[in-house]
C-alpha atoms as a PDB file:
ATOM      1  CA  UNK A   1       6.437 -12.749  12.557  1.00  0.00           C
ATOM      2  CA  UNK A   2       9.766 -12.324  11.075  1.00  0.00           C
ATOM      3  CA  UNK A   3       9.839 -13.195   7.874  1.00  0.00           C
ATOM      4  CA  UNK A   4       6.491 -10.819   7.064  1.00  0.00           C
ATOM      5  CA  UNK A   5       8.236  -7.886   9.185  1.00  0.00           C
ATOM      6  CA  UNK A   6      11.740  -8.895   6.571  1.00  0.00           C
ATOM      7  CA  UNK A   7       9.144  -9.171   3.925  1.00  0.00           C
ATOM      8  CA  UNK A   8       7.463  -6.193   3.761  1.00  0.00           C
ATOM      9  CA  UNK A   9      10.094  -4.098   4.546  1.00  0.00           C
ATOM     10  CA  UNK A  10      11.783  -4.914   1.179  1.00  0.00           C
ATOM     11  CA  UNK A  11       8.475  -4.636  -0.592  1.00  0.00           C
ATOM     12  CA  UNK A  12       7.139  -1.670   0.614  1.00  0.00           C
ATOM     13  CA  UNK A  13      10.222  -0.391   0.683  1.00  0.00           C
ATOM     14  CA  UNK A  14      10.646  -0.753  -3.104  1.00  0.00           C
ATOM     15  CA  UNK A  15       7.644   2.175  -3.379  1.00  0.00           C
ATOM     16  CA  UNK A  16      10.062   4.452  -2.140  1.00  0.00           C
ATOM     17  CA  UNK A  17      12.597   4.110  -4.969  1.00  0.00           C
ATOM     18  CA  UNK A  18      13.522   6.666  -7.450  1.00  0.00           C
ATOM     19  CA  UNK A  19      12.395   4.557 -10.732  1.00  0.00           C
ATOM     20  CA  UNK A  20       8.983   4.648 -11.474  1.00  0.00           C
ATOM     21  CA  UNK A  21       8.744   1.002 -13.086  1.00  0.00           C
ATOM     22  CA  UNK A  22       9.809  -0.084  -9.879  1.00  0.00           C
ATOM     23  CA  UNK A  23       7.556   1.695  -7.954  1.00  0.00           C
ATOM     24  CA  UNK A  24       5.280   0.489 -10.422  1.00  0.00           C
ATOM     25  CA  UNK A  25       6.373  -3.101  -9.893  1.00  0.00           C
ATOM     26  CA  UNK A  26       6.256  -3.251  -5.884  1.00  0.00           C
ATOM     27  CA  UNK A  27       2.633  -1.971  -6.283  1.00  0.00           C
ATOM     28  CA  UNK A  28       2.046  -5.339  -8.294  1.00  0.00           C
ATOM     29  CA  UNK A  29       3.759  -7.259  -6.063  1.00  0.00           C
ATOM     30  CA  UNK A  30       2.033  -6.023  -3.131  1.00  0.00           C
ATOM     31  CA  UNK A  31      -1.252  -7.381  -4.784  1.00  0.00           C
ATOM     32  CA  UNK A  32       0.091 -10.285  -5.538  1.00  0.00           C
ATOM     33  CA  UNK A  33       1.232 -10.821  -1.400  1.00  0.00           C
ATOM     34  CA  UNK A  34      -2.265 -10.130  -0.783  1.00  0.00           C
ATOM     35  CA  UNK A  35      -3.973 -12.803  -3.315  1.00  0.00           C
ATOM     36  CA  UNK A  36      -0.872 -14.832  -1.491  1.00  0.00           C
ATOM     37  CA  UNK A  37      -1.357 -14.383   2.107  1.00  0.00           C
ATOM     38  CA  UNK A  38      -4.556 -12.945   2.033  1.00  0.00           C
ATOM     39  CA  UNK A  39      -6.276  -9.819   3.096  1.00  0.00           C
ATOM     40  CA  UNK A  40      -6.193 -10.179   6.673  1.00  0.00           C
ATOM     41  CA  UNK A  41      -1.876 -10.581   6.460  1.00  0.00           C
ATOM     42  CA  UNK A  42      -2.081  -7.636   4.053  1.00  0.00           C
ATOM     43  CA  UNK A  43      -4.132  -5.446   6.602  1.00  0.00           C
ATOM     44  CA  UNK A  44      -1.796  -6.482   9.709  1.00  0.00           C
ATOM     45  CA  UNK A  45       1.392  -6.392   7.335  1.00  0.00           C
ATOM     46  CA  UNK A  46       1.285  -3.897   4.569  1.00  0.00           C
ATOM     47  CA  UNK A  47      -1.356  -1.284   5.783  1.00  0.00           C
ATOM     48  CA  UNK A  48       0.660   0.007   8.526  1.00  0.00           C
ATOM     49  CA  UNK A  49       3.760   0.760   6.455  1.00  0.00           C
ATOM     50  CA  UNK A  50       1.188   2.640   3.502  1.00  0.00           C
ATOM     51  CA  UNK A  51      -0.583   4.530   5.684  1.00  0.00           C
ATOM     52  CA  UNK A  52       3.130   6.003   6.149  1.00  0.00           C
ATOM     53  CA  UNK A  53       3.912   6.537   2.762  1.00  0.00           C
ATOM     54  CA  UNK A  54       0.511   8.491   1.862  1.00  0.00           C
ATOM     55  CA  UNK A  55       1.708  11.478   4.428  1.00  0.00           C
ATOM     56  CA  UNK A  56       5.200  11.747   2.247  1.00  0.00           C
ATOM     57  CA  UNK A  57       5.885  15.018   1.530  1.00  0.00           C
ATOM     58  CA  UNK A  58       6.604  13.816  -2.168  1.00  0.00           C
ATOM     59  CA  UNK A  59       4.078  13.513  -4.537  1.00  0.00           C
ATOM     60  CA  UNK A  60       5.551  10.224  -6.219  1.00  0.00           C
ATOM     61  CA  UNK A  61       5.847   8.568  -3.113  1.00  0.00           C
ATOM     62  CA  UNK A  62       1.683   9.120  -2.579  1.00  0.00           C
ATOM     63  CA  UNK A  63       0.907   8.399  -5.612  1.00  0.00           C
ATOM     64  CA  UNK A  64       2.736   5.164  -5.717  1.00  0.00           C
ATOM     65  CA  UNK A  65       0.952   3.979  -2.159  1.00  0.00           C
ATOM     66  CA  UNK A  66      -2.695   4.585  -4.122  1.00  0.00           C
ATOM     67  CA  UNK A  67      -1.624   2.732  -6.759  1.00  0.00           C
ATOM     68  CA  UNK A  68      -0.656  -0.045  -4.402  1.00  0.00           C
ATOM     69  CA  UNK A  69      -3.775   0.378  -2.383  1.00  0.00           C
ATOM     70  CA  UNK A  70      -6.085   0.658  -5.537  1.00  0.00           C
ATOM     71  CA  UNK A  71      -4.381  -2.660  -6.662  1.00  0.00           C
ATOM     72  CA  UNK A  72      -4.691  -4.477  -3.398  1.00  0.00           C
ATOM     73  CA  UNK A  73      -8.462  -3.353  -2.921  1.00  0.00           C
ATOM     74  CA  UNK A  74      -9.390  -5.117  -6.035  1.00  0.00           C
ATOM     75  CA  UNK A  75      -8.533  -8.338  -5.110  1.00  0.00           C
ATOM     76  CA  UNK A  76      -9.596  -7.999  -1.083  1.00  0.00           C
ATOM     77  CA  UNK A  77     -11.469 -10.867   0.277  1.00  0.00           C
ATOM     78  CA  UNK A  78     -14.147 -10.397   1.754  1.00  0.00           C
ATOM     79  CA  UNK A  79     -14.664  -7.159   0.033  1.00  0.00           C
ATOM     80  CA  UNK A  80     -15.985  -5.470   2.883  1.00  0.00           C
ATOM     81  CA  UNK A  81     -12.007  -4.657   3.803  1.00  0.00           C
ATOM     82  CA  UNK A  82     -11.754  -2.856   0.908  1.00  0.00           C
ATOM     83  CA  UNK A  83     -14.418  -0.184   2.415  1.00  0.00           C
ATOM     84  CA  UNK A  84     -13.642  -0.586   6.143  1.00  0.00           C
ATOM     85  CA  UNK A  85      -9.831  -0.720   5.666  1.00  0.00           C
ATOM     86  CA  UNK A  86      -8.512   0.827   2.412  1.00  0.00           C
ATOM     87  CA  UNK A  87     -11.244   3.626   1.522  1.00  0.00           C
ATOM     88  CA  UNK A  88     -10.167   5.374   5.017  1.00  0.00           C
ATOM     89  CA  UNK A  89      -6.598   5.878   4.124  1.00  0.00           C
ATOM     90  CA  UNK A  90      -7.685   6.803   0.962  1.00  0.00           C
ATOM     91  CA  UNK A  91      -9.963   9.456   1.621  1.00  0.00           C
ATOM     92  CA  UNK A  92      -7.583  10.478   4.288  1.00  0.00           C
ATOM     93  CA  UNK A  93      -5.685  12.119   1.789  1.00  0.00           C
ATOM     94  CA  UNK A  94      -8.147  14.087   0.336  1.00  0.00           C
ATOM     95  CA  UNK A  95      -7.838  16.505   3.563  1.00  0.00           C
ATOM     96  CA  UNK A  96      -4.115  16.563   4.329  1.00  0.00           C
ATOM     97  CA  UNK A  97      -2.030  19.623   3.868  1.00  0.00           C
ATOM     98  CA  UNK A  98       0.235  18.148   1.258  1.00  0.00           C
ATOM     99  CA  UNK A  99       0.574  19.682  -2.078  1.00  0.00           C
ATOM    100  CA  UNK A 100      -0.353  17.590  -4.942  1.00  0.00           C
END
């Protein structure tokens, strides 16, 4: 769909910038996409792009895709996402060889 592709792209996108109340913001907006177009959208839609962002060689970058991810996985319905979908990313970090 083109206007989620156009969509996230600016959203996820803002996680990437050098402010950190911006960064800060996109992860709340991400959140609020998902209460929006649910958690299914958010798994097809914003997922994909954060799984990205966690293998960034910066440390902000990371840190600003858990936030997003920790923000998102409180609101994921049914919560059964949350372990099936989120947790792996998550815990995918825990093992990679970037410095943090």
């Amino acid at each position: 769909d083109f206007f989620s592709e156009k969509l996230t792209t600016h959203c996820v996108g803002w996680l990437r910038d050098d402010i950190s109340t911006i960064r800060q913001a996109a992860a709340e907006n991400l959140k609020e996409l998902t209460i929006i177009f649910g958690a299914e959208w958010a798994i097809e839609y914003l997922l994909p792009p954060l799984g990205e962002i966690i293998r960034h060689q910066s440390y902000l970058r990371r840190l600003s895709a858990v936030q997003a991810l920790s923000l998102m996985a409180t609101i994921m319905d049914p919560p059964d996402l949350t372990i099936t979908e989120v947790l792996p990313l998550v815990l995918s970090m825990a093992t990679d060889n970037v410095s943090n």
